[in-house]
C-alpha atoms as a PDB file:
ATOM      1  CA  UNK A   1      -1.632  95.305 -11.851  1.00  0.00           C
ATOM      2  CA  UNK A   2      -4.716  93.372 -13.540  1.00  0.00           C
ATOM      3  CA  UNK A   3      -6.587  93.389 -10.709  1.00  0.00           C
ATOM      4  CA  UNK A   4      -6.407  97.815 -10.068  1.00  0.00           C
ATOM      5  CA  UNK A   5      -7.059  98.242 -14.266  1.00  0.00           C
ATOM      6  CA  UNK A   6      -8.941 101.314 -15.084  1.00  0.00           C
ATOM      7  CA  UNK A   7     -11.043  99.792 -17.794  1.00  0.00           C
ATOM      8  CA  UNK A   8     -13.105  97.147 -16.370  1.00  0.00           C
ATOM      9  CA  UNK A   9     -12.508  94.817 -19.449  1.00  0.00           C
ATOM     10  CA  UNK A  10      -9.037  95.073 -18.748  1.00  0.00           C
ATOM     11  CA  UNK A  11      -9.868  93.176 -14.622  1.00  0.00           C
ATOM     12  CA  UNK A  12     -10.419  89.774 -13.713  1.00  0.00           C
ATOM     13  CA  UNK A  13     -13.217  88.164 -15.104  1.00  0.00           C
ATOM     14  CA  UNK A  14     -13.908  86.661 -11.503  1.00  0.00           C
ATOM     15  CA  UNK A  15     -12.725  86.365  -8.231  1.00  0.00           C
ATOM     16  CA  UNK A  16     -12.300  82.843  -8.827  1.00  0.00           C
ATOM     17  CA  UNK A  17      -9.519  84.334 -11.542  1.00  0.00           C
ATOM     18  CA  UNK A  18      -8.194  86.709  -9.435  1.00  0.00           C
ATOM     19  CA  UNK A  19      -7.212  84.488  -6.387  1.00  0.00           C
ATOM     20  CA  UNK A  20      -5.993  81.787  -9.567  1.00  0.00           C
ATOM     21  CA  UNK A  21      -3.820  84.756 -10.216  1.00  0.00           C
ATOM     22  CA  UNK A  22      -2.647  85.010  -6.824  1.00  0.00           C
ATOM     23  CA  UNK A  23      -2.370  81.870  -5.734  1.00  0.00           C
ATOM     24  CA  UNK A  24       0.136  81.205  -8.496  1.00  0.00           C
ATOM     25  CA  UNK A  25       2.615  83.725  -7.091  1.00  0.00           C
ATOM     26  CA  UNK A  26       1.993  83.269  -3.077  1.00  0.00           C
ATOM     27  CA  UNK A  27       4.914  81.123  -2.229  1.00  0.00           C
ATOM     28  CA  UNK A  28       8.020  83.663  -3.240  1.00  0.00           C
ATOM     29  CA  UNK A  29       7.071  86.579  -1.727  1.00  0.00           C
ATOM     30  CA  UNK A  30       5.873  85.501   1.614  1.00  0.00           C
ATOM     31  CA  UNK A  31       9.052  83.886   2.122  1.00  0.00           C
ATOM     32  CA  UNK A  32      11.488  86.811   0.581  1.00  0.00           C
ATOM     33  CA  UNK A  33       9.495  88.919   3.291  1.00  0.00           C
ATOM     34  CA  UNK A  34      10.385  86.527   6.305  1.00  0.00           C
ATOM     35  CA  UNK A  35      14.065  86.656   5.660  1.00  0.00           C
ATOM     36  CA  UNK A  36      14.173  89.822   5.185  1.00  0.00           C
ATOM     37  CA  UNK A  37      12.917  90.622   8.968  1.00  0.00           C
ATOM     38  CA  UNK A  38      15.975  88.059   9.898  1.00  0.00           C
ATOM     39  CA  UNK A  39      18.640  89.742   8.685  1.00  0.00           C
ATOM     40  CA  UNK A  40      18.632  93.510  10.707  1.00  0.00           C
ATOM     41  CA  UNK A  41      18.271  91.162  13.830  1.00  0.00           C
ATOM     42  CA  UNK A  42      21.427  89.080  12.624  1.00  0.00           C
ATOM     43  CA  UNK A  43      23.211  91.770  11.692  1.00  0.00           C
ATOM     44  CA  UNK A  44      22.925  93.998  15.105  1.00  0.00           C
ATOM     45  CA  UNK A  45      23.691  90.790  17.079  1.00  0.00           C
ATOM     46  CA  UNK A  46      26.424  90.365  15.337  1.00  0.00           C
ATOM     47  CA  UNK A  47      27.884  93.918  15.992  1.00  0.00           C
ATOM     48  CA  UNK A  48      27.491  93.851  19.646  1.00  0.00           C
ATOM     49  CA  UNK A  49      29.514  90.787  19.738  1.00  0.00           C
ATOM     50  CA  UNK A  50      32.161  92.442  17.727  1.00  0.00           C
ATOM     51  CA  UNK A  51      31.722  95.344  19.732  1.00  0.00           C
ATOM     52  CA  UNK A  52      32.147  93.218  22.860  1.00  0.00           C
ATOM     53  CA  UNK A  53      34.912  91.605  21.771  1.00  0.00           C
ATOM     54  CA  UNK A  54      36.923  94.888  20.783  1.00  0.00           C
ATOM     55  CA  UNK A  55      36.278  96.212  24.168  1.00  0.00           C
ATOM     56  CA  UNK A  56      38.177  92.915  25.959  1.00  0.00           C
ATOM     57  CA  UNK A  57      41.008  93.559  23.546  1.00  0.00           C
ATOM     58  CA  UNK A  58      41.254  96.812  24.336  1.00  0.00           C
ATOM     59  CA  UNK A  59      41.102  96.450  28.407  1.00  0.00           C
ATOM     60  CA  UNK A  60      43.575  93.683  27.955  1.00  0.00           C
ATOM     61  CA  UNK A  61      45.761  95.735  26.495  1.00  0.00           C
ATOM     62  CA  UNK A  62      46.146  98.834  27.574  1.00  0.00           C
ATOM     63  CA  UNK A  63      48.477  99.884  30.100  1.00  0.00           C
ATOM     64  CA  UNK A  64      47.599 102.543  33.210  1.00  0.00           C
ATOM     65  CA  UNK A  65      50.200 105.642  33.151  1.00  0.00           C
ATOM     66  CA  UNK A  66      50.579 107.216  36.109  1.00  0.00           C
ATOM     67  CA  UNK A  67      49.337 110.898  36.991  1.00  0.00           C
ATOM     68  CA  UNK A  68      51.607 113.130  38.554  1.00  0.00           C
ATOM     69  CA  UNK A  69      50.728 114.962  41.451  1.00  0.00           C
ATOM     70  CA  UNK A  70      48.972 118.108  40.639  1.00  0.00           C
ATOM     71  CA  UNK A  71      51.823 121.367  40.645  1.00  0.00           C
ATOM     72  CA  UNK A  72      54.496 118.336  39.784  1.00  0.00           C
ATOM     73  CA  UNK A  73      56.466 117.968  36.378  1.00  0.00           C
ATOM     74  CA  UNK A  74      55.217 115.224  34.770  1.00  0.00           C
ATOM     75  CA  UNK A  75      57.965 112.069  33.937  1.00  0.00           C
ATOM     76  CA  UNK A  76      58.076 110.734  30.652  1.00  0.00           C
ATOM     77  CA  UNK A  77      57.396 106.901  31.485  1.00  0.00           C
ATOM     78  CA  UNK A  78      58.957 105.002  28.666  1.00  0.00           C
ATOM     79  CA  UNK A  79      56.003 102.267  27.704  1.00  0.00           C
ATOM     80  CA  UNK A  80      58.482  99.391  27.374  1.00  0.00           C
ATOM     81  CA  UNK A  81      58.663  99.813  31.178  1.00  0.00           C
ATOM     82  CA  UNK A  82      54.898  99.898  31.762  1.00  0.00           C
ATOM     83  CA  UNK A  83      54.630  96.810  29.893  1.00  0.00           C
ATOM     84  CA  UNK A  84      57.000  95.050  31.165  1.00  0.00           C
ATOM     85  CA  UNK A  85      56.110  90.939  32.365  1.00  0.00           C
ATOM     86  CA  UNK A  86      58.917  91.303  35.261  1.00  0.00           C
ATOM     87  CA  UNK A  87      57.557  94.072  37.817  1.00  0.00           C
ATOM     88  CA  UNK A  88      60.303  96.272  38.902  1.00  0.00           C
ATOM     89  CA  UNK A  89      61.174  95.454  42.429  1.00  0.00           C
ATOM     90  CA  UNK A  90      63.161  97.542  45.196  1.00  0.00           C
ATOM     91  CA  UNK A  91      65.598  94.091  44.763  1.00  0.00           C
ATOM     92  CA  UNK A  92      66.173  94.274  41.486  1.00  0.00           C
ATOM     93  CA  UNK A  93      66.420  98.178  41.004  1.00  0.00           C
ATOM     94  CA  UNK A  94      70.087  99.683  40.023  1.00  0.00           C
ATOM     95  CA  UNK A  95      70.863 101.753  42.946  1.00  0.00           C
ATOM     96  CA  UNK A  96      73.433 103.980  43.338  1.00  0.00           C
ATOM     97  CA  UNK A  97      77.086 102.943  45.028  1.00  0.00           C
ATOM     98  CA  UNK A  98      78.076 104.848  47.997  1.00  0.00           C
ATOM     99  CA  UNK A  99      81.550 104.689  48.906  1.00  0.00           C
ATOM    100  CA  UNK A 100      82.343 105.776  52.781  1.00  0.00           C
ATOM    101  CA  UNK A 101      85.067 107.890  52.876  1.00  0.00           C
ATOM    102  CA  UNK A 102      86.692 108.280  56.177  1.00  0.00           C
ATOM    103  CA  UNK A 103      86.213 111.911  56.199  1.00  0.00           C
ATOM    104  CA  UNK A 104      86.794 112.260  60.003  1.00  0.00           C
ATOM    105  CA  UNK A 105      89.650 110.501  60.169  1.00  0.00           C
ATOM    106  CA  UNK A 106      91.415 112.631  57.762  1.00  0.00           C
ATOM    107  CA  UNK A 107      89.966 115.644  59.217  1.00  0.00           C
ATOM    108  CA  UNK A 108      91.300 114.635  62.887  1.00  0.00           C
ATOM    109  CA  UNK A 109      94.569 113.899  61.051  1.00  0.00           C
ATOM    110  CA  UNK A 110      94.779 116.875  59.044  1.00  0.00           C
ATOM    111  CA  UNK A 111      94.001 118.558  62.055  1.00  0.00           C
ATOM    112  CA  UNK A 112      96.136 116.958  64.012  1.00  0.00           C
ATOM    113  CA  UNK A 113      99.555 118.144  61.850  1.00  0.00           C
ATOM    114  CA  UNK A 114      97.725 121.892  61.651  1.00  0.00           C
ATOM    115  CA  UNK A 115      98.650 121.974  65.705  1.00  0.00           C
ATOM    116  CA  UNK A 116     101.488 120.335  65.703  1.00  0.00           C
ATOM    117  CA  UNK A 117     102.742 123.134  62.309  1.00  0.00           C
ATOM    118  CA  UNK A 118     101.257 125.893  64.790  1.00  0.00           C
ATOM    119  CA  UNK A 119     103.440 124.574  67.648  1.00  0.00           C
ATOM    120  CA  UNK A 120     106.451 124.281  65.880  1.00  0.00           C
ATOM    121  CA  UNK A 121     106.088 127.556  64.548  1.00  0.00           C
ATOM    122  CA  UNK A 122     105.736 129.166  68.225  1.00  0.00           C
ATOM    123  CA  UNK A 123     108.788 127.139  69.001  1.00  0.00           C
ATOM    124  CA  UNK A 124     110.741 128.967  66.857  1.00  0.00           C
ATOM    125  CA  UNK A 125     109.767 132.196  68.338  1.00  0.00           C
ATOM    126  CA  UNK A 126     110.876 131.353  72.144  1.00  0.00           C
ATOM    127  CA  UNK A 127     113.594 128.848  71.073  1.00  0.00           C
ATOM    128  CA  UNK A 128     116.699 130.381  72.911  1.00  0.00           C
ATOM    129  CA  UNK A 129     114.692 133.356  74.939  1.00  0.00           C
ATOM    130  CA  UNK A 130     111.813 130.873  77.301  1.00  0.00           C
ATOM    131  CA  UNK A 131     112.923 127.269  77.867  1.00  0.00           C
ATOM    132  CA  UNK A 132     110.369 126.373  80.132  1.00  0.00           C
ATOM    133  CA  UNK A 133     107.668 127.468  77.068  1.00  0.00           C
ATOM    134  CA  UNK A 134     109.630 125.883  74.620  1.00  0.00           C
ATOM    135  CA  UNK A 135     110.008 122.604  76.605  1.00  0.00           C
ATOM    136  CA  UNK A 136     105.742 122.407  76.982  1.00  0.00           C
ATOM    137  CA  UNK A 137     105.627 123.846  73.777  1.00  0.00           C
ATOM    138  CA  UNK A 138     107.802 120.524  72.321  1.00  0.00           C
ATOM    139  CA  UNK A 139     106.228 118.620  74.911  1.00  0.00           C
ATOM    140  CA  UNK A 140     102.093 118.812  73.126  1.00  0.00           C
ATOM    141  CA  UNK A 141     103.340 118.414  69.657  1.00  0.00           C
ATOM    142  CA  UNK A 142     105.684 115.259  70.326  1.00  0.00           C
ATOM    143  CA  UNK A 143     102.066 114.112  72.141  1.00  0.00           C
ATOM    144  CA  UNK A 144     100.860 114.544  69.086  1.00  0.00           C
ATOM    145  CA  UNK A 145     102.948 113.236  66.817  1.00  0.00           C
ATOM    146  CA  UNK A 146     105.155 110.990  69.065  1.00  0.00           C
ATOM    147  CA  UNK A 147     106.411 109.494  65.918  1.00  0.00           C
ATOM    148  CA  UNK A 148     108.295 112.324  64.492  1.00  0.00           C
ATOM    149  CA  UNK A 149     112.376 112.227  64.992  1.00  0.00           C
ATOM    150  CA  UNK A 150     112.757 115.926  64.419  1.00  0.00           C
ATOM    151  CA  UNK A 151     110.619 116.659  67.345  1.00  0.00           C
ATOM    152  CA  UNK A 152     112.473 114.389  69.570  1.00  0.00           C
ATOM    153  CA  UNK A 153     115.519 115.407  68.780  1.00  0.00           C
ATOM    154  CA  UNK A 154     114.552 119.561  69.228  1.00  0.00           C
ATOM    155  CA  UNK A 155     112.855 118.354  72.746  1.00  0.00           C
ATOM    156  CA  UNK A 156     115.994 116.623  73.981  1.00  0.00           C
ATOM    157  CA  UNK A 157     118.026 119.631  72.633  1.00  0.00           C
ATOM    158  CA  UNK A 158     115.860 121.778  74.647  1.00  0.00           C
ATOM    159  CA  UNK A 159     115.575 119.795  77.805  1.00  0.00           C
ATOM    160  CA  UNK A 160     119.430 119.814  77.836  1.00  0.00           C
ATOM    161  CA  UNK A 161     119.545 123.873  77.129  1.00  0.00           C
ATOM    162  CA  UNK A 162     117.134 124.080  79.824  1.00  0.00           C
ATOM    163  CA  UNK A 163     119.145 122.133  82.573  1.00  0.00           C
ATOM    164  CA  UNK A 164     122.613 124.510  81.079  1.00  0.00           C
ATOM    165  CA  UNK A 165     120.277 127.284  81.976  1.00  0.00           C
ATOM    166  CA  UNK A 166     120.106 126.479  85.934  1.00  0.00           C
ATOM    167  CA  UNK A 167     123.392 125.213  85.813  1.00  0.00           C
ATOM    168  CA  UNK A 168     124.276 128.810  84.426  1.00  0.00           C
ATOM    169  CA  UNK A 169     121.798 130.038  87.195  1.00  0.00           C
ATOM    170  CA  UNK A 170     123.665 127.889  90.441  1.00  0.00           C
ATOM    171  CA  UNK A 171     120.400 126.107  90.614  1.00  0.00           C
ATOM    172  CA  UNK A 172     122.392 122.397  90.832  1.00  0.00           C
ATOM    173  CA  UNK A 173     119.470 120.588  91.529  1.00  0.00           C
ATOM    174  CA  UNK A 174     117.131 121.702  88.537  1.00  0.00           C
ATOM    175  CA  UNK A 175     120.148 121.576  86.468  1.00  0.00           C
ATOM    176  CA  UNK A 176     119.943 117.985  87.370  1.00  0.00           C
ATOM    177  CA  UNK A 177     116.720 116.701  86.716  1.00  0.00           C
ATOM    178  CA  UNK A 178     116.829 118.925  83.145  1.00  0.00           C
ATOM    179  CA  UNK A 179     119.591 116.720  82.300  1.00  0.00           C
ATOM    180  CA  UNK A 180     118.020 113.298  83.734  1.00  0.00           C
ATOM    181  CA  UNK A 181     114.715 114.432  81.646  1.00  0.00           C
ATOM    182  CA  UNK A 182     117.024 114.426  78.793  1.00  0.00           C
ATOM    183  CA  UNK A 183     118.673 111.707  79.187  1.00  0.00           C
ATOM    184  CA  UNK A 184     115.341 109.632  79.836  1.00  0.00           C
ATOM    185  CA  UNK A 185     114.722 110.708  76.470  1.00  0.00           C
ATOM    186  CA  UNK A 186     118.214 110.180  74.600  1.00  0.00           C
ATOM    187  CA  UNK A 187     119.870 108.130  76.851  1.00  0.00           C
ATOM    188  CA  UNK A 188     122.863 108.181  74.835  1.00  0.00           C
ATOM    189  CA  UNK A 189     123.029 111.747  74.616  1.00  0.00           C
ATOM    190  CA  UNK A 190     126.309 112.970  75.045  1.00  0.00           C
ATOM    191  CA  UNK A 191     125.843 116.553  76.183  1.00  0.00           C
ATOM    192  CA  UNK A 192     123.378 115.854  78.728  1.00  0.00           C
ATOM    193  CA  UNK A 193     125.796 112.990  80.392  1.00  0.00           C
ATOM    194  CA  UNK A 194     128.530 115.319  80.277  1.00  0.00           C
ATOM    195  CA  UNK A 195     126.097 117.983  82.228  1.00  0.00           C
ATOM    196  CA  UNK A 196     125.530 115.321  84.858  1.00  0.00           C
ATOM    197  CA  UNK A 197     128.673 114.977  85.410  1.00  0.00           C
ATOM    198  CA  UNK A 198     129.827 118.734  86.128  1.00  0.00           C
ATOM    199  CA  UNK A 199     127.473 118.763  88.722  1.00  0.00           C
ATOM    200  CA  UNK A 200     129.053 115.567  90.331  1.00  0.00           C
ATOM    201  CA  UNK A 201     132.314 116.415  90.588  1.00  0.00           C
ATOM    202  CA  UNK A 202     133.291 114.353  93.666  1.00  0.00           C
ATOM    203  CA  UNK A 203     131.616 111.398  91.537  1.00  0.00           C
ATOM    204  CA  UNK A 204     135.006 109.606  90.010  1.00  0.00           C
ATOM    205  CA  UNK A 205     133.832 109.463  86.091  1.00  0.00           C
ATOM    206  CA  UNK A 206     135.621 106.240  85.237  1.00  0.00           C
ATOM    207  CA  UNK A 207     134.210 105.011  82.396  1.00  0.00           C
ATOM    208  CA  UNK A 208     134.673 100.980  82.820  1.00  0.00           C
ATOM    209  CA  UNK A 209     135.815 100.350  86.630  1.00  0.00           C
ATOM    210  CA  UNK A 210     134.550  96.360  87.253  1.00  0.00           C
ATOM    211  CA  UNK A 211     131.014  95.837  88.121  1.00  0.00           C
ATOM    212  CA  UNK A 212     132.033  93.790  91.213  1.00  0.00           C
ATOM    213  CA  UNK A 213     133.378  97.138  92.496  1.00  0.00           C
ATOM    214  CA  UNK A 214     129.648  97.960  93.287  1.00  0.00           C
ATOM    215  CA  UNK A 215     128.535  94.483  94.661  1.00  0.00           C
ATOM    216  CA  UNK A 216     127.133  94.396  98.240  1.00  0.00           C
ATOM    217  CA  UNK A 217     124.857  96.081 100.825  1.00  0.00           C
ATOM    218  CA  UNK A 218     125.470  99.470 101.311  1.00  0.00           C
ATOM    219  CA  UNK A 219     124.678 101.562 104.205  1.00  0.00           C
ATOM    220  CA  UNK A 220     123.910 104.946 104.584  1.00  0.00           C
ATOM    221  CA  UNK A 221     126.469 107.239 106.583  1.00  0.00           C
ATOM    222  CA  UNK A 222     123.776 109.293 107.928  1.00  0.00           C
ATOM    223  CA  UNK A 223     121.683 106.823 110.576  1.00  0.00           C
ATOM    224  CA  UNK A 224     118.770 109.738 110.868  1.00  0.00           C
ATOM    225  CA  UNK A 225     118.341 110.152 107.062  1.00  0.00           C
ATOM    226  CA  UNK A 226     114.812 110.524 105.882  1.00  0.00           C
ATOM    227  CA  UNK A 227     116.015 108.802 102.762  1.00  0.00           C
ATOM    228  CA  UNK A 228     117.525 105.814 101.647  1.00  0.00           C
ATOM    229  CA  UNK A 229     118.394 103.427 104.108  1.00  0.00           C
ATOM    230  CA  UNK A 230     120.254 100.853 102.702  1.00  0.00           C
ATOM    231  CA  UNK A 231     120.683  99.735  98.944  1.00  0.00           C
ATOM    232  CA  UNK A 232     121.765  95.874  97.935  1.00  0.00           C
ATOM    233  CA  UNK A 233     123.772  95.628  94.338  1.00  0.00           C
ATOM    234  CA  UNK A 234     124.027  92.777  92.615  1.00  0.00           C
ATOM    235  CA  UNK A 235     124.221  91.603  89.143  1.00  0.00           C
ATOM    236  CA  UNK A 236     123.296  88.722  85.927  1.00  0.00           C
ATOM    237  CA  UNK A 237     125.962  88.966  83.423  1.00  0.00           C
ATOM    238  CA  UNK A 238     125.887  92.741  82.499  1.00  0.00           C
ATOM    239  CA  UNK A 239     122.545  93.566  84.362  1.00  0.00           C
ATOM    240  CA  UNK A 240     123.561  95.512  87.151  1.00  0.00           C
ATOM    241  CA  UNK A 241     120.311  95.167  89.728  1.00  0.00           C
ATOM    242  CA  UNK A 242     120.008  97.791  92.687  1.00  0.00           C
ATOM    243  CA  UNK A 243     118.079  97.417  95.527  1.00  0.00           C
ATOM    244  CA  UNK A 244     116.384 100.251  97.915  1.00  0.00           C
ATOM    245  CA  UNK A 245     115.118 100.842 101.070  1.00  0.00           C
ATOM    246  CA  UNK A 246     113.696 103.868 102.630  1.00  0.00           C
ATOM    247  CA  UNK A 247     112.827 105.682 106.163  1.00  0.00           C
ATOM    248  CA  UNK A 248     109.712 104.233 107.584  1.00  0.00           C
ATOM    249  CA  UNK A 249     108.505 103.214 110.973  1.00  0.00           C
ATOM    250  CA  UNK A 250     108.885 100.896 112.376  1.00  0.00           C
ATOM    251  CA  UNK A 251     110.786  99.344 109.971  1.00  0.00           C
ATOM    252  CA  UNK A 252     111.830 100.503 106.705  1.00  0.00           C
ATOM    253  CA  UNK A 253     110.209 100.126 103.117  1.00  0.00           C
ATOM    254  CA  UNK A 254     110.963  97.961 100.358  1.00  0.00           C
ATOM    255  CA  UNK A 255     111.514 100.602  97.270  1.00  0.00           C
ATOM    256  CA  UNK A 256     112.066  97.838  95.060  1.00  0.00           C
ATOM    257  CA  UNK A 257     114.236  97.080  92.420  1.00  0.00           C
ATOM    258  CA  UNK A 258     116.053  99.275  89.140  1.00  0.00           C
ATOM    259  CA  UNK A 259     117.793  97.112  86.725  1.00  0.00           C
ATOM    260  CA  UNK A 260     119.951  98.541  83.856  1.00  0.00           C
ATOM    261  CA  UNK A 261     122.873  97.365  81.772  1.00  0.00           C
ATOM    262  CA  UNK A 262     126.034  98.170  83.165  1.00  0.00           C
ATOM    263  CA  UNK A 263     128.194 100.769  80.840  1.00  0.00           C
ATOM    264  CA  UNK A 264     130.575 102.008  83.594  1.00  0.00           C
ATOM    265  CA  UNK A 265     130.226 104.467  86.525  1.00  0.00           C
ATOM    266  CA  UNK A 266     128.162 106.408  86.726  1.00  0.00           C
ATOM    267  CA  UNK A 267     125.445 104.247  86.195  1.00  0.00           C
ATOM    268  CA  UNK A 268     122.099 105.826  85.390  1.00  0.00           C
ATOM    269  CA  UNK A 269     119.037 104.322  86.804  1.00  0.00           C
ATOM    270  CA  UNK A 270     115.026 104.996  86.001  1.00  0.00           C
ATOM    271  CA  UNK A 271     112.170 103.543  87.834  1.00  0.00           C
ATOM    272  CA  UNK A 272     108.494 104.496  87.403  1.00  0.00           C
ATOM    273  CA  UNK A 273     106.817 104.086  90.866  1.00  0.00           C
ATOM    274  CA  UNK A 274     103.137 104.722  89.292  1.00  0.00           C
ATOM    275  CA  UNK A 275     102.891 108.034  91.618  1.00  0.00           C
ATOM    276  CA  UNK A 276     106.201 109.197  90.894  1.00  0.00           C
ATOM    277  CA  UNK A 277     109.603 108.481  88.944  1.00  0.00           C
ATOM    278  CA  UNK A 278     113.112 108.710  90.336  1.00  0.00           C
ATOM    279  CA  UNK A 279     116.254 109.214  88.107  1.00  0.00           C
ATOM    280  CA  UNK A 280     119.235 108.155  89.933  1.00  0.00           C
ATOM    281  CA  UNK A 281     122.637 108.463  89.547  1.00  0.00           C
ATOM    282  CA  UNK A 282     125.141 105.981  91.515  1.00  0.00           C
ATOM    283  CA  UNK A 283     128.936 106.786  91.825  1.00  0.00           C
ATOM    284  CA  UNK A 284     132.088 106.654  94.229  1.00  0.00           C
ATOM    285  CA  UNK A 285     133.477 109.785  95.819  1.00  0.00           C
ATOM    286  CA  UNK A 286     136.505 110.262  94.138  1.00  0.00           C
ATOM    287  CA  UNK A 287     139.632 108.758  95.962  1.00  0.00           C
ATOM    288  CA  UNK A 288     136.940 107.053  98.391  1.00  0.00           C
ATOM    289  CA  UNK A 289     134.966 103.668  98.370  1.00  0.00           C
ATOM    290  CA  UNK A 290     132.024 105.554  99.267  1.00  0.00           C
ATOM    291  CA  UNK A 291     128.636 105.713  97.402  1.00  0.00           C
ATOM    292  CA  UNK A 292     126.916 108.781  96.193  1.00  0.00           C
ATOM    293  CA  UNK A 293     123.486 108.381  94.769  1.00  0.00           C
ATOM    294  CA  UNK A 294     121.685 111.577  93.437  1.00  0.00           C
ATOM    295  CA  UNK A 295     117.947 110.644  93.636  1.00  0.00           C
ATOM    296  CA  UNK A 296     115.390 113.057  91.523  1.00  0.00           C
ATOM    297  CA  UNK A 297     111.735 112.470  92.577  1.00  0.00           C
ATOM    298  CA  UNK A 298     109.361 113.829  89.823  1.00  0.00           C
ATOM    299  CA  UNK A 299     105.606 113.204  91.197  1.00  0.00           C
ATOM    300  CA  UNK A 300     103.156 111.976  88.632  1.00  0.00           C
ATOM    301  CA  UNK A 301      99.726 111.640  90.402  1.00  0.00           C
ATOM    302  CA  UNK A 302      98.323 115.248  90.705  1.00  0.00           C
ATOM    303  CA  UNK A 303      99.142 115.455  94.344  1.00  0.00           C
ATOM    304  CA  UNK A 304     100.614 119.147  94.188  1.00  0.00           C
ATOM    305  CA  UNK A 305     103.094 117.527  96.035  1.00  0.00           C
ATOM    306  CA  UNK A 306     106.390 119.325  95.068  1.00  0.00           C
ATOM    307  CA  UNK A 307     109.226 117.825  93.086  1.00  0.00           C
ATOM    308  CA  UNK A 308     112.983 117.037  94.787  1.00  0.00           C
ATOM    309  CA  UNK A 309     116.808 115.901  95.012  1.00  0.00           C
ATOM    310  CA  UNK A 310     118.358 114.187  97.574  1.00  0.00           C
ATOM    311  CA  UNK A 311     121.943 113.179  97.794  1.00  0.00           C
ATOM    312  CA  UNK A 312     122.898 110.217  99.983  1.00  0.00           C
ATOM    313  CA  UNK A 313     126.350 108.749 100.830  1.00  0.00           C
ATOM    314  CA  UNK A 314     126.516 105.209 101.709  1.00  0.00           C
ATOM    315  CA  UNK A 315     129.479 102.603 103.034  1.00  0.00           C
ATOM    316  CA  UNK A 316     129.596  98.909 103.201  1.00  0.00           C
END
């Protein structure tokens, strides 16, 4: 301030004074100077590398949420799941449990006992006024339900009604077969034995004659039948074992062998040839010791050849 006085008397003396004057205050300044042009340049280093060092933080922590799909609702993404150190993995997702239910099983079944209700209910409409319908009729719901008692029973009832029918009708020989069918079925059924045997009246119907009555070969009285030959009887304990043989040329054919327990004359026999089966019925002529077999021949393998009943005497 000495050296810019208005009043010259008030200035250095000299310049020798004046640079005395400054020289005595040159070491402060010069230096408060330098650090001041320091410390803006500290200071703005110093923020970028907090600056730097925010950013890190903040890419290290945060967590991408996923964009829906434009015209999509967007999901609310709890961020405990976004953050989570275990990745969520198709293994290790809760998926839901599927039971199978066996949905066309019990529709077959409960389809199956919806036709076999509609047949029984048609049943009861012919029962009595068709036989023949009521038999098929009987006939598809017991191959439905081959289990069921009640059907058995009404199908034997009918098969039997149906063979009183031609019996009714003088048709012997359909009579017949009705009431082996129904016996084949119920072979203890007592109405449909006691059918057979009205039709057989020249068959004596003694209930235990001995077996050995029936052992031997037997011949038949006709020596141009068409149809059995010859049968052998024999037995094993109660078995009672018959034997056939039938018109062929040059020699005759083996018919093979029926085997049933023996409960007294007449005995009933069934054999299932594969193409056909026979029932057969074997008893003596009453007052006679000659053999009458009633043969039924019910073809099974589509042939359209037609059903029949022969009746053959035969002698020792």
């Amino acid at each position: 301030a000495k050296g810019l006085a208005k009043k010259p008397a008030d200035r250095f003396a000299t310049a020798d004074a004046l640079v005395s004057a400054l020289g005595s205050n040159a070491t402060a300044p010069p230096a408060s100077r330098r650090r001041l042009g320091l410390r803006p340049f500290a200071i703005a280093v110093g923020l970028c590398a907090l600056l730097i060092a925010l950013i890190v933080v903040a890419a290290n922590s945060t967590s991408v949420v996923p964009v829906a799909p434009a015209g999509a609702s967007e999901a609310i993404i709890p961020r405990a799941l976004l953050t989570t150190s275990s990745p969520v993995t198709m293994s290790t997702q809760l998926m839901p449990t599927v039971t199978a239910k066996p949905l066309a099983t019990s529709t077959a079944t409960q389809t199956s006992q919806m036709r076999v209700a509609g047949l029984m209910a048609k049943v009861d409409l012919v029962w009595g006024k068709d036989w023949a319908q009521t038999v098929d009729l009987l006939k598809q719901a017991n191959k439905l339900d081959p289990t069921d008692s009640t059907i058995n029973d009404k199908l034997y009832v009918a098969m039997y009604n149906y063979g009183a029918y031609y019996s009714t009708a003088g048709k012997k020989a359909d009579a017949i077969m009705w009431f082996q069918y129904a016996l084949e079925l119920k072979p203890d059924g007592a109405e449909a034995k006691s059918g057979l045997l009205s039709l057989t009246p020249t068959a004596t119907p003694t209930v235990f004659p001995p077996l050995k009555t029936f052992l031997g070969i037997w011949h038949n009285i006709d020596d141009n039948t068409r149809s059995w030959t010859k049968v052998e009887i024999t037995s094993e304990g109660d078995q009672f074992i018959a034997h056939f043989w039938g018109r062929c040329h040059p020699t005759d054919c083996d018919a093979g062998i029926s085997m049933v327990t023996y409960k007294g004359s007449p005995v009933l026999m069934f054999k299932n040839d594969g193409f056909a089966t026979r029932n057969q019925t074997l008893g003596f002529v009453k007052a006679t010791n000659i053999l009458q077999v009633t043969t039924i021949t019910h073809f099974t393998d589509n042939s359209g050849r037609t059903d029949f009943t022969s009746v053959d005497f035969f002698r020792k």
